[in-house]
PDB file of N, CA and C in Angstrom:
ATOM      1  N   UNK A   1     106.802  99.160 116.363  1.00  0.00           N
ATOM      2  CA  UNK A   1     107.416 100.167 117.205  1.00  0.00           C
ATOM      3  C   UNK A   1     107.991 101.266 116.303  1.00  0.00           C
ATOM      4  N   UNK A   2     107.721 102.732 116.983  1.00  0.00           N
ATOM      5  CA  UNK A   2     108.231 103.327 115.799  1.00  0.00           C
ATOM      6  C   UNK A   2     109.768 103.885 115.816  1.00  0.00           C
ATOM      7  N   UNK A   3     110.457 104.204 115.719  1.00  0.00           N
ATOM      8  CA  UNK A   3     112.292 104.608 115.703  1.00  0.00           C
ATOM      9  C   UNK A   3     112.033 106.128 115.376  1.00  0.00           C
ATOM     10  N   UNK A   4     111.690 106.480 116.906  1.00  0.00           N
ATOM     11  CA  UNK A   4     112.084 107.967 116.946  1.00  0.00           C
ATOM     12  C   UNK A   4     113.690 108.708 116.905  1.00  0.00           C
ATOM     13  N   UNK A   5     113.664 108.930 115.371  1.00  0.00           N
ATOM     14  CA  UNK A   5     114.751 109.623 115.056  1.00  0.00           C
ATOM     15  C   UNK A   5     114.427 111.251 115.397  1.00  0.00           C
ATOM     16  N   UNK A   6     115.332 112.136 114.589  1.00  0.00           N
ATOM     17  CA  UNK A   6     115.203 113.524 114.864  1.00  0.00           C
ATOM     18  C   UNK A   6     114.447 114.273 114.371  1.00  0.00           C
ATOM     19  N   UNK A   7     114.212 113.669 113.502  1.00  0.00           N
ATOM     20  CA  UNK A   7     113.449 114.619 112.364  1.00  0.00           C
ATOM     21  C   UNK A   7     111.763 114.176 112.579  1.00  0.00           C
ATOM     22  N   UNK A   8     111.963 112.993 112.778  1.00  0.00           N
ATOM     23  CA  UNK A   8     110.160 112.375 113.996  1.00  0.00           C
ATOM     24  C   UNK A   8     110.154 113.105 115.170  1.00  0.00           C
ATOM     25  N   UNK A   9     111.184 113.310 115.928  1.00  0.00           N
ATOM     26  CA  UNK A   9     110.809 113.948 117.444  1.00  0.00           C
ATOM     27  C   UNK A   9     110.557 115.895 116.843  1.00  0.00           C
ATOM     28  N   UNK A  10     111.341 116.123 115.825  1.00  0.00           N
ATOM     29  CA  UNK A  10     111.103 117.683 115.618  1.00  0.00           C
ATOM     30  C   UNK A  10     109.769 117.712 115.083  1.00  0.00           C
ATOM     31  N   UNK A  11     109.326 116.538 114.152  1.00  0.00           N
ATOM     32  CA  UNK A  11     107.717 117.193 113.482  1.00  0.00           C
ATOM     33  C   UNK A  11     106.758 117.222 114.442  1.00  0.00           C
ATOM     34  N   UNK A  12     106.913 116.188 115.629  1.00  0.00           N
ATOM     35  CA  UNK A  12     105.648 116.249 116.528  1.00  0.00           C
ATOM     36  C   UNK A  12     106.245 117.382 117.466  1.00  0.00           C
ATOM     37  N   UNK A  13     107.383 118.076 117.496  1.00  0.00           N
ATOM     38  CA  UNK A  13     107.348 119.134 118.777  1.00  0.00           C
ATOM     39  C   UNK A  13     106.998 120.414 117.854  1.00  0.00           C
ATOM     40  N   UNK A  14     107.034 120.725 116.600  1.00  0.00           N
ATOM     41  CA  UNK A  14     106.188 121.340 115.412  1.00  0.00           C
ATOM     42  C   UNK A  14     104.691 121.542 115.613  1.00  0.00           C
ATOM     43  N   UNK A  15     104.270 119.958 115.144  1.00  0.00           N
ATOM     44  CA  UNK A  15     103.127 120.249 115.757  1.00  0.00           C
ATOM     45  C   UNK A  15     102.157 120.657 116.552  1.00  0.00           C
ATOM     46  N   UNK A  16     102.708 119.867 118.048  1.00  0.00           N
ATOM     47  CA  UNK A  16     102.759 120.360 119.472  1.00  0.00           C
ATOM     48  C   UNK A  16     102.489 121.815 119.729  1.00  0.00           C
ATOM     49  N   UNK A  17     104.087 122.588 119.179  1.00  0.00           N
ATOM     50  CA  UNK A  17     103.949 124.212 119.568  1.00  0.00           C
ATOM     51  C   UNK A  17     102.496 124.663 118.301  1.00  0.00           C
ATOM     52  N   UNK A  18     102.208 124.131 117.654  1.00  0.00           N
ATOM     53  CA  UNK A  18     101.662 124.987 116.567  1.00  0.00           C
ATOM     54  C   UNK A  18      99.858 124.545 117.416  1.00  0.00           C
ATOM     55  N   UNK A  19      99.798 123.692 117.953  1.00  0.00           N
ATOM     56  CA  UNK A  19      98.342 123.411 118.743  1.00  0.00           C
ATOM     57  C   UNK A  19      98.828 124.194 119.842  1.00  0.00           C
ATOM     58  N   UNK A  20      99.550 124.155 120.686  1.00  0.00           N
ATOM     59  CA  UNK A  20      99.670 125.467 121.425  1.00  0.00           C
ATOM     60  C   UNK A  20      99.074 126.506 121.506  1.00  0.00           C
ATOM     61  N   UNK A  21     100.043 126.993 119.940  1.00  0.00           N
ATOM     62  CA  UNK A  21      99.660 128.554 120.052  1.00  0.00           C
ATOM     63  C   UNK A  21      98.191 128.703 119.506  1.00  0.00           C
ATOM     64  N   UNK A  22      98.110 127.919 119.055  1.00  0.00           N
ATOM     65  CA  UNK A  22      96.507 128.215 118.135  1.00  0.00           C
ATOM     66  C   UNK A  22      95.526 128.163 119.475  1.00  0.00           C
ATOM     67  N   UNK A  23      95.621 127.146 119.942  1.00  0.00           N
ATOM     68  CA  UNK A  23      95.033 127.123 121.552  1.00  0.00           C
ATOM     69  C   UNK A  23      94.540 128.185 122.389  1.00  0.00           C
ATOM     70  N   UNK A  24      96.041 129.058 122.722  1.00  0.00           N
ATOM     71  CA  UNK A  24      96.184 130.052 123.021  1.00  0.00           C
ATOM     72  C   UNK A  24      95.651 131.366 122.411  1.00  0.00           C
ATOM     73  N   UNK A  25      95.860 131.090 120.679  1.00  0.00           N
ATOM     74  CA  UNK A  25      94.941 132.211 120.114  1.00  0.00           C
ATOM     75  C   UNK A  25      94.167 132.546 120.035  1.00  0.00           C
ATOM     76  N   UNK A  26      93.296 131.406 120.068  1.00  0.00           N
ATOM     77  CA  UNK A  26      91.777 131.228 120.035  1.00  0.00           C
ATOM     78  C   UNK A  26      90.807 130.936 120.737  1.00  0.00           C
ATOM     79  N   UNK A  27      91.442 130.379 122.050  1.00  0.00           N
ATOM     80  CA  UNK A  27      90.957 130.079 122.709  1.00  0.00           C
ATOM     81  C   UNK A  27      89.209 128.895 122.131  1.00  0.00           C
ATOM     82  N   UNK A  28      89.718 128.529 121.367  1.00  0.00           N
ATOM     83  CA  UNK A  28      88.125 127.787 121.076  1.00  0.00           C
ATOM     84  C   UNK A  28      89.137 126.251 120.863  1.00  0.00           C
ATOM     85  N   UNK A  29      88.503 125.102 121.706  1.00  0.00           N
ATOM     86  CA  UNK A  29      88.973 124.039 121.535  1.00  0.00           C
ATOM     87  C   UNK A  29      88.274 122.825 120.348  1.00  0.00           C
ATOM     88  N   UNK A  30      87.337 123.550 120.175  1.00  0.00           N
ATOM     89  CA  UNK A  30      87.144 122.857 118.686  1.00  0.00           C
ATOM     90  C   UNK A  30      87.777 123.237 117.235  1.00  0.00           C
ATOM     91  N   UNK A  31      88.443 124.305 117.317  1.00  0.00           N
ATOM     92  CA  UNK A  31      89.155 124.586 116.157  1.00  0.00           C
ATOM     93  C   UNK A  31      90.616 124.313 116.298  1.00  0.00           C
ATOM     94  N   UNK A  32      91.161 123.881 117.768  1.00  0.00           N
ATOM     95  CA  UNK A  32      92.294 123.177 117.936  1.00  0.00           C
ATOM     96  C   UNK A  32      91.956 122.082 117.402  1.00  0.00           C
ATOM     97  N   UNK A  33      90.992 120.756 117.847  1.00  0.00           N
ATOM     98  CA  UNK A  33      91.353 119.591 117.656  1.00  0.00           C
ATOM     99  C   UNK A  33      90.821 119.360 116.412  1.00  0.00           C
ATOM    100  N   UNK A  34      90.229 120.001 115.585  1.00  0.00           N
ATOM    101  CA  UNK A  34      90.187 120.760 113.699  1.00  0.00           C
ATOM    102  C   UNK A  34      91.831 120.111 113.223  1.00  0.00           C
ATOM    103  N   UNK A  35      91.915 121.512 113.746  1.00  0.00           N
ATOM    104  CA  UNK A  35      93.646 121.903 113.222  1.00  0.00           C
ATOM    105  C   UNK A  35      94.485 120.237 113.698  1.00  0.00           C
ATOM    106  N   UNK A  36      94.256 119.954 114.671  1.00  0.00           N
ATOM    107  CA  UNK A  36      95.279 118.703 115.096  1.00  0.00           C
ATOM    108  C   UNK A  36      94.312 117.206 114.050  1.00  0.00           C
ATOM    109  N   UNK A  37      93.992 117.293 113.535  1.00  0.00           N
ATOM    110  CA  UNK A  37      92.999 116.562 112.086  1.00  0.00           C
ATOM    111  C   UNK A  37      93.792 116.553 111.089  1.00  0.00           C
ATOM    112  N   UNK A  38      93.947 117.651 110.883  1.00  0.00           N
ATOM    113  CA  UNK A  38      94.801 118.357 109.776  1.00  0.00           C
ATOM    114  C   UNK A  38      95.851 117.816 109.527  1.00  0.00           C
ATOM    115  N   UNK A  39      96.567 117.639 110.764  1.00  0.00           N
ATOM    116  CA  UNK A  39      98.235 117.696 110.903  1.00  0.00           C
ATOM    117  C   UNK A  39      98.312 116.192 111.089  1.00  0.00           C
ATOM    118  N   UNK A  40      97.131 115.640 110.807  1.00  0.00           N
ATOM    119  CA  UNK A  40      97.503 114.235 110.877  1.00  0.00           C
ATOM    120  C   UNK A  40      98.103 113.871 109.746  1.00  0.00           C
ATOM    121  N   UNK A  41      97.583 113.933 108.453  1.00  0.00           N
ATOM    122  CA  UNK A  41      98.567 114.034 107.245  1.00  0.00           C
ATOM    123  C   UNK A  41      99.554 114.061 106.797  1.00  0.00           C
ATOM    124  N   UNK A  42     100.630 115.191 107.111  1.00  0.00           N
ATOM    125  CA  UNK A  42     101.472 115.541 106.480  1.00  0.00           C
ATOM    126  C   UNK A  42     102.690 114.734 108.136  1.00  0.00           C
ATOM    127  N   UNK A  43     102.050 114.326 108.825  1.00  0.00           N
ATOM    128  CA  UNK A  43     102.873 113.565 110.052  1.00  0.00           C
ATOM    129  C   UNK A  43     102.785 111.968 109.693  1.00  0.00           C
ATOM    130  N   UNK A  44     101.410 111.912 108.948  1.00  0.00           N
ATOM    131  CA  UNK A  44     101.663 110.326 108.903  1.00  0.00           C
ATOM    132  C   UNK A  44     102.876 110.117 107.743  1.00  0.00           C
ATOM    133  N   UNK A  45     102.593 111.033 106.685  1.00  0.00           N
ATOM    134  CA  UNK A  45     104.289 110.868 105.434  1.00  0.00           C
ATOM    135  C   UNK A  45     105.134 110.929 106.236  1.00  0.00           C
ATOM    136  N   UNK A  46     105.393 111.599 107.127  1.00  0.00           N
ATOM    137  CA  UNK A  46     106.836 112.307 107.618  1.00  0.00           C
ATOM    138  C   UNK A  46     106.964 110.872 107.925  1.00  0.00           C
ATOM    139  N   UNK A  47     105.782 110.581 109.214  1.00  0.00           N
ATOM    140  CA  UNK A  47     106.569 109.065 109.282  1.00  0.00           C
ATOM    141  C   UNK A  47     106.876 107.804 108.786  1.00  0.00           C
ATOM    142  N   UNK A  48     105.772 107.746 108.088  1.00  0.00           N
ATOM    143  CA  UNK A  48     105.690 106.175 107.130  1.00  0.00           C
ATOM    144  C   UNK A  48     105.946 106.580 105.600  1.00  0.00           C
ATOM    145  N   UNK A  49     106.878 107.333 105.041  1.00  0.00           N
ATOM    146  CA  UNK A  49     106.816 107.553 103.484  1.00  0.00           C
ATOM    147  C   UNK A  49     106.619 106.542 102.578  1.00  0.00           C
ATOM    148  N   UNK A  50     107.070 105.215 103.128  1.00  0.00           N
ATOM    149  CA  UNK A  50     107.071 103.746 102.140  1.00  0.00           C
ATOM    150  C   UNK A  50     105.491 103.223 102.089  1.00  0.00           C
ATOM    151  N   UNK A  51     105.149 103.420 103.276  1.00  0.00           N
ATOM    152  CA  UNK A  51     103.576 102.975 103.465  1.00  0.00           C
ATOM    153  C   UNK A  51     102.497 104.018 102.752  1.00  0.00           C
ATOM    154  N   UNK A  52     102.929 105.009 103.083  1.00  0.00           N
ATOM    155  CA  UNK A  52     101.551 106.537 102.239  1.00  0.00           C
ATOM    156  C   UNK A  52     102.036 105.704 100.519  1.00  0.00           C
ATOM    157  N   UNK A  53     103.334 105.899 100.176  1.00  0.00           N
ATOM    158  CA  UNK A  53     103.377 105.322  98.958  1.00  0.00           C
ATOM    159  C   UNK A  53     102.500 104.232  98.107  1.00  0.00           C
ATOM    160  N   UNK A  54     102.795 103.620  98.901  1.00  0.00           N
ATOM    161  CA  UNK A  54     102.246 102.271  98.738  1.00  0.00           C
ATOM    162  C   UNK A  54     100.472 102.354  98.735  1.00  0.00           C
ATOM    163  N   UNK A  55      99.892 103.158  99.784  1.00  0.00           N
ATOM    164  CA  UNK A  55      99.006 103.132  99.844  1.00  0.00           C
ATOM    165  C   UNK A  55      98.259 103.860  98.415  1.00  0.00           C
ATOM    166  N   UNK A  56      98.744 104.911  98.466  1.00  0.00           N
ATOM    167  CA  UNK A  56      98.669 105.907  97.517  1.00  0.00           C
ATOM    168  C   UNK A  56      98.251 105.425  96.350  1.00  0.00           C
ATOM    169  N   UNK A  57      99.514 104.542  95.698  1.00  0.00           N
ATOM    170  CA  UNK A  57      99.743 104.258  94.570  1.00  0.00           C
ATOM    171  C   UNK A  57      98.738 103.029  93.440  1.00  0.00           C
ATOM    172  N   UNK A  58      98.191 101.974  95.077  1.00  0.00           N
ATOM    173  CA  UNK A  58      97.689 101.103  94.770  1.00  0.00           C
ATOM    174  C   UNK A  58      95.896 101.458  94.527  1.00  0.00           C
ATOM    175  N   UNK A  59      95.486 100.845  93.993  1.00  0.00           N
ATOM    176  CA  UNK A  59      94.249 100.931  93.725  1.00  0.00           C
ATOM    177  C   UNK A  59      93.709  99.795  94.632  1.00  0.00           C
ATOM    178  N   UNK A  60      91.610  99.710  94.745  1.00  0.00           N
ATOM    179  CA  UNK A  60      91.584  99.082  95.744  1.00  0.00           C
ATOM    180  C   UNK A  60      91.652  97.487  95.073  1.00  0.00           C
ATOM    181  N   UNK A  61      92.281  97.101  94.405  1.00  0.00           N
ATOM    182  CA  UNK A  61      92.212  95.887  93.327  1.00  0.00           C
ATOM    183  C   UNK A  61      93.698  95.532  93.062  1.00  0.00           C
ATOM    184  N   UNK A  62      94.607  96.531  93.685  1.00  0.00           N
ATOM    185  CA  UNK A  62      96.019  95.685  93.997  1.00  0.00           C
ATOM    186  C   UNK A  62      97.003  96.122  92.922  1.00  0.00           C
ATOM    187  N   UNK A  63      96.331  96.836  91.562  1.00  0.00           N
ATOM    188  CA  UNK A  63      97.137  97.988  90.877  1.00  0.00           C
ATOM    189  C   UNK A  63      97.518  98.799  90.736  1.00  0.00           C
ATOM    190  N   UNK A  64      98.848  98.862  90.892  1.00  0.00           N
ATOM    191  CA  UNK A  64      99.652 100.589  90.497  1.00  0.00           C
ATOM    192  C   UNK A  64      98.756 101.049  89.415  1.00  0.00           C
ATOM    193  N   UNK A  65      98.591 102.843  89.967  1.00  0.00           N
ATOM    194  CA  UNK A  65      98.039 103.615  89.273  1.00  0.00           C
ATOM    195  C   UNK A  65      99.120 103.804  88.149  1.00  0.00           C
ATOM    196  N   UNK A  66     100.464 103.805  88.613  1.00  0.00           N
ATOM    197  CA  UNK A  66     101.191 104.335  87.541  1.00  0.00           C
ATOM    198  C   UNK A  66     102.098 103.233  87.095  1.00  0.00           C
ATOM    199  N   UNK A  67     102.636 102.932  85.858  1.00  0.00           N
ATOM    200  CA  UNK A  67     103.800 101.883  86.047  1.00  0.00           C
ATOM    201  C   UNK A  67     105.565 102.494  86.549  1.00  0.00           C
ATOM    202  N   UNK A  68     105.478 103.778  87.035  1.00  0.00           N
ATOM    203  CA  UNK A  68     107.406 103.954  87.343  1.00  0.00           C
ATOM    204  C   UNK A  68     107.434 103.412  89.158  1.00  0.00           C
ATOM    205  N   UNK A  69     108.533 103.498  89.139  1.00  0.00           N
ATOM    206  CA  UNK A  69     108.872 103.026  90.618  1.00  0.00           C
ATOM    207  C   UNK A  69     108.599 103.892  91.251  1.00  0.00           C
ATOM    208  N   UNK A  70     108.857 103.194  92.769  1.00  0.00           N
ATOM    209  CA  UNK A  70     107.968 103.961  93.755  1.00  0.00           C
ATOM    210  C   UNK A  70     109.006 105.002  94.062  1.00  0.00           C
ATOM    211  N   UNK A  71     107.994 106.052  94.362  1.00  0.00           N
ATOM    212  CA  UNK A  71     108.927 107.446  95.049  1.00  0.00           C
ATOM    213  C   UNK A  71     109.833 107.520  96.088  1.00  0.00           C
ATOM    214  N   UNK A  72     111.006 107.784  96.091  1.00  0.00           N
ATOM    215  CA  UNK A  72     111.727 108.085  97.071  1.00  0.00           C
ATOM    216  C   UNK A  72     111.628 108.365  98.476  1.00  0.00           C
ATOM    217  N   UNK A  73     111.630 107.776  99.416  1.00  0.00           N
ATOM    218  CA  UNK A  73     110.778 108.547 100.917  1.00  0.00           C
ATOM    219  C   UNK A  73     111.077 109.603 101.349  1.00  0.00           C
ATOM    220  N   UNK A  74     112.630 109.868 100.834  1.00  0.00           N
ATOM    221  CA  UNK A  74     113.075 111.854 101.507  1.00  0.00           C
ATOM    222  C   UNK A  74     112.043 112.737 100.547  1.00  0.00           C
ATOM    223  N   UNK A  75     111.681 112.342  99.686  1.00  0.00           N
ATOM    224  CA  UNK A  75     111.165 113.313  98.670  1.00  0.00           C
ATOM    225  C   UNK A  75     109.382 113.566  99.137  1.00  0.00           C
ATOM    226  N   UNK A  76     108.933 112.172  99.881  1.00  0.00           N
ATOM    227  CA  UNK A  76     107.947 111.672 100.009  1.00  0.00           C
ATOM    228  C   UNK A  76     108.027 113.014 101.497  1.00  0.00           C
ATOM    229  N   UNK A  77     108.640 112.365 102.552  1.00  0.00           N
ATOM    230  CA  UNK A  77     108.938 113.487 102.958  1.00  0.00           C
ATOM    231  C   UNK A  77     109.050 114.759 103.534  1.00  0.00           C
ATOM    232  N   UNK A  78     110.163 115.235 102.551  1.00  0.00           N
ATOM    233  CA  UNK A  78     109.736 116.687 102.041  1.00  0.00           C
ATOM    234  C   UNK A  78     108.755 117.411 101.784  1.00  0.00           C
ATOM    235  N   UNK A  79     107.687 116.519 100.906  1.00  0.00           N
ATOM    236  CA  UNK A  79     106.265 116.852 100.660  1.00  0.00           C
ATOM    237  C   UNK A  79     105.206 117.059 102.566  1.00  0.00           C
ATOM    238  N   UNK A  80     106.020 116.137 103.164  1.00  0.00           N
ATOM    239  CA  UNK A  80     105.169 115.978 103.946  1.00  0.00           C
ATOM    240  C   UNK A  80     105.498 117.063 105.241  1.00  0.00           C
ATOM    241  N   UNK A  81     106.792 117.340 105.161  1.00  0.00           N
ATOM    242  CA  UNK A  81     107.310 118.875 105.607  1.00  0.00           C
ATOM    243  C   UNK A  81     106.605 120.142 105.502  1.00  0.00           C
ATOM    244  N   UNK A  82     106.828 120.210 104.056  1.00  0.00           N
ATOM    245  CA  UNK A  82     105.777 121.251 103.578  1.00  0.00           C
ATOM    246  C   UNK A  82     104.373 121.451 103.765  1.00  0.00           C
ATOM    247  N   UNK A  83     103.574 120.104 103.781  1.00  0.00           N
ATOM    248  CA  UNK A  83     102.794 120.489 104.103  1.00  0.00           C
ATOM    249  C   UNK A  83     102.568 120.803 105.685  1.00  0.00           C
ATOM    250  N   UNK A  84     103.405 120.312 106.555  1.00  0.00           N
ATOM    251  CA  UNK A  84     103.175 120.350 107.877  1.00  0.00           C
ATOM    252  C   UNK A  84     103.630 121.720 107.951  1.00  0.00           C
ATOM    253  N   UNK A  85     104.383 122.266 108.033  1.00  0.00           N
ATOM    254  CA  UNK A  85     104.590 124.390 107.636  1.00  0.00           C
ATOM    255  C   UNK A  85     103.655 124.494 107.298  1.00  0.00           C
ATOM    256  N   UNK A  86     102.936 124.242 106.107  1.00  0.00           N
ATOM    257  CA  UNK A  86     102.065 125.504 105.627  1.00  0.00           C
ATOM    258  C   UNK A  86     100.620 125.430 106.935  1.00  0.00           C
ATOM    259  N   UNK A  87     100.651 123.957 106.873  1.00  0.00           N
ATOM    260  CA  UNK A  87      99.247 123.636 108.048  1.00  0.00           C
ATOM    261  C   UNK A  87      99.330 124.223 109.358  1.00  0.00           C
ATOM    262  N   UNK A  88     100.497 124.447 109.819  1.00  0.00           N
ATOM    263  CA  UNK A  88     100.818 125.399 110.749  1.00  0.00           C
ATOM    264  C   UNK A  88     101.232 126.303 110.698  1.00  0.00           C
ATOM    265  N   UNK A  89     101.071 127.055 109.592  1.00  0.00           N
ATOM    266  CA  UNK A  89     100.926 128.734 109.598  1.00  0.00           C
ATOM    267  C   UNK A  89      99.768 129.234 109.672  1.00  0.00           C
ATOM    268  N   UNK A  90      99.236 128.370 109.305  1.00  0.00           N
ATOM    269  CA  UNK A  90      98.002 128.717 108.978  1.00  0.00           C
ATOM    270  C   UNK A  90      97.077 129.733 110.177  1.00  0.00           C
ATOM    271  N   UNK A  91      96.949 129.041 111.287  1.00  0.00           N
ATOM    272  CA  UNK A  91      96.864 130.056 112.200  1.00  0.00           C
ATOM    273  C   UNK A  91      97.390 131.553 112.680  1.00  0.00           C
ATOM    274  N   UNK A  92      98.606 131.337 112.174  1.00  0.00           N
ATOM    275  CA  UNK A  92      99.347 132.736 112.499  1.00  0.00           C
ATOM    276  C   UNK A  92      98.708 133.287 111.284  1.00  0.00           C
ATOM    277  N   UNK A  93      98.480 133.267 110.284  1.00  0.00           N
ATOM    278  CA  UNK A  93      98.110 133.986 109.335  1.00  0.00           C
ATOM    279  C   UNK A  93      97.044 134.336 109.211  1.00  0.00           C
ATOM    280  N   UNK A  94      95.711 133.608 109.794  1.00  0.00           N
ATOM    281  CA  UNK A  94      94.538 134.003 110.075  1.00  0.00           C
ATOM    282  C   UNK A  94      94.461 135.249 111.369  1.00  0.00           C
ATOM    283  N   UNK A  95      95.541 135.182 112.406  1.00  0.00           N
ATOM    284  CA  UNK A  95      95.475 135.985 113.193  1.00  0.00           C
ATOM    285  C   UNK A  95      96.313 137.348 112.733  1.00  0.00           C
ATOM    286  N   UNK A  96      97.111 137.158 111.966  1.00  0.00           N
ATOM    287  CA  UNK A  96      97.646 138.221 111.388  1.00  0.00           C
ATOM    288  C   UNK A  96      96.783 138.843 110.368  1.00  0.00           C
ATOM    289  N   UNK A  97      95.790 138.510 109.966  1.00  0.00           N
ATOM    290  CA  UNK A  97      94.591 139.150 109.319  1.00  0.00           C
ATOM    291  C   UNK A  97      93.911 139.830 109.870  1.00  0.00           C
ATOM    292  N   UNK A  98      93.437 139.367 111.245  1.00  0.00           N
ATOM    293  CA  UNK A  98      92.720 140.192 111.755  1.00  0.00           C
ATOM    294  C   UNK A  98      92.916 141.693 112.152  1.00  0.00           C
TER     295      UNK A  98
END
């Protein structure tokens, strides 16, 4: 079960508005559910930072790639913030090109 805190209910209403508007921009529904592909990523860190870690880190043979400890999950994150912004600008910025 997952423990929708605040910062889980804000990335998916993020997301949400950002398939919206792209929706709306483009009107083409294959480059929405593109874009909602995308945003699977930087939503699965937001939510599971211990698990992307983990996954990440291990090789398919059960070894850390690296020997330091595992990364922090706010930091983990953060990363995964960022990328969820930039993945949803992305549209506004293609339309602001035009």
């Amino acid at each position: 079960m997952i423990a929708w805190d605040k910062g889980r209910i804000v990335a998916c209403t993020v997301a949400g508005v950002s398939l919206v508007v792209h929706f709306f921009m483009s009107s083409n529904i294959e480059s929405v559910v593109s874009h909602a592909f995308f945003l699977l990523l930087p939503l699965s860190v937001i939510f599971w930072p211990e698990y992307c870690d983990r996954v990440f880190r291990l090789s398919s043979e059960g070894r850390a790639h690296s020997m330091a400890e595992a990364t922090p999950g706010v930091m983990l994150q953060l990363v995964g913030w960022i990328l969820l912004i930039v993945i949803c600008s992305i549209p506004l910025l293609g339309a602001a090109m035009l």
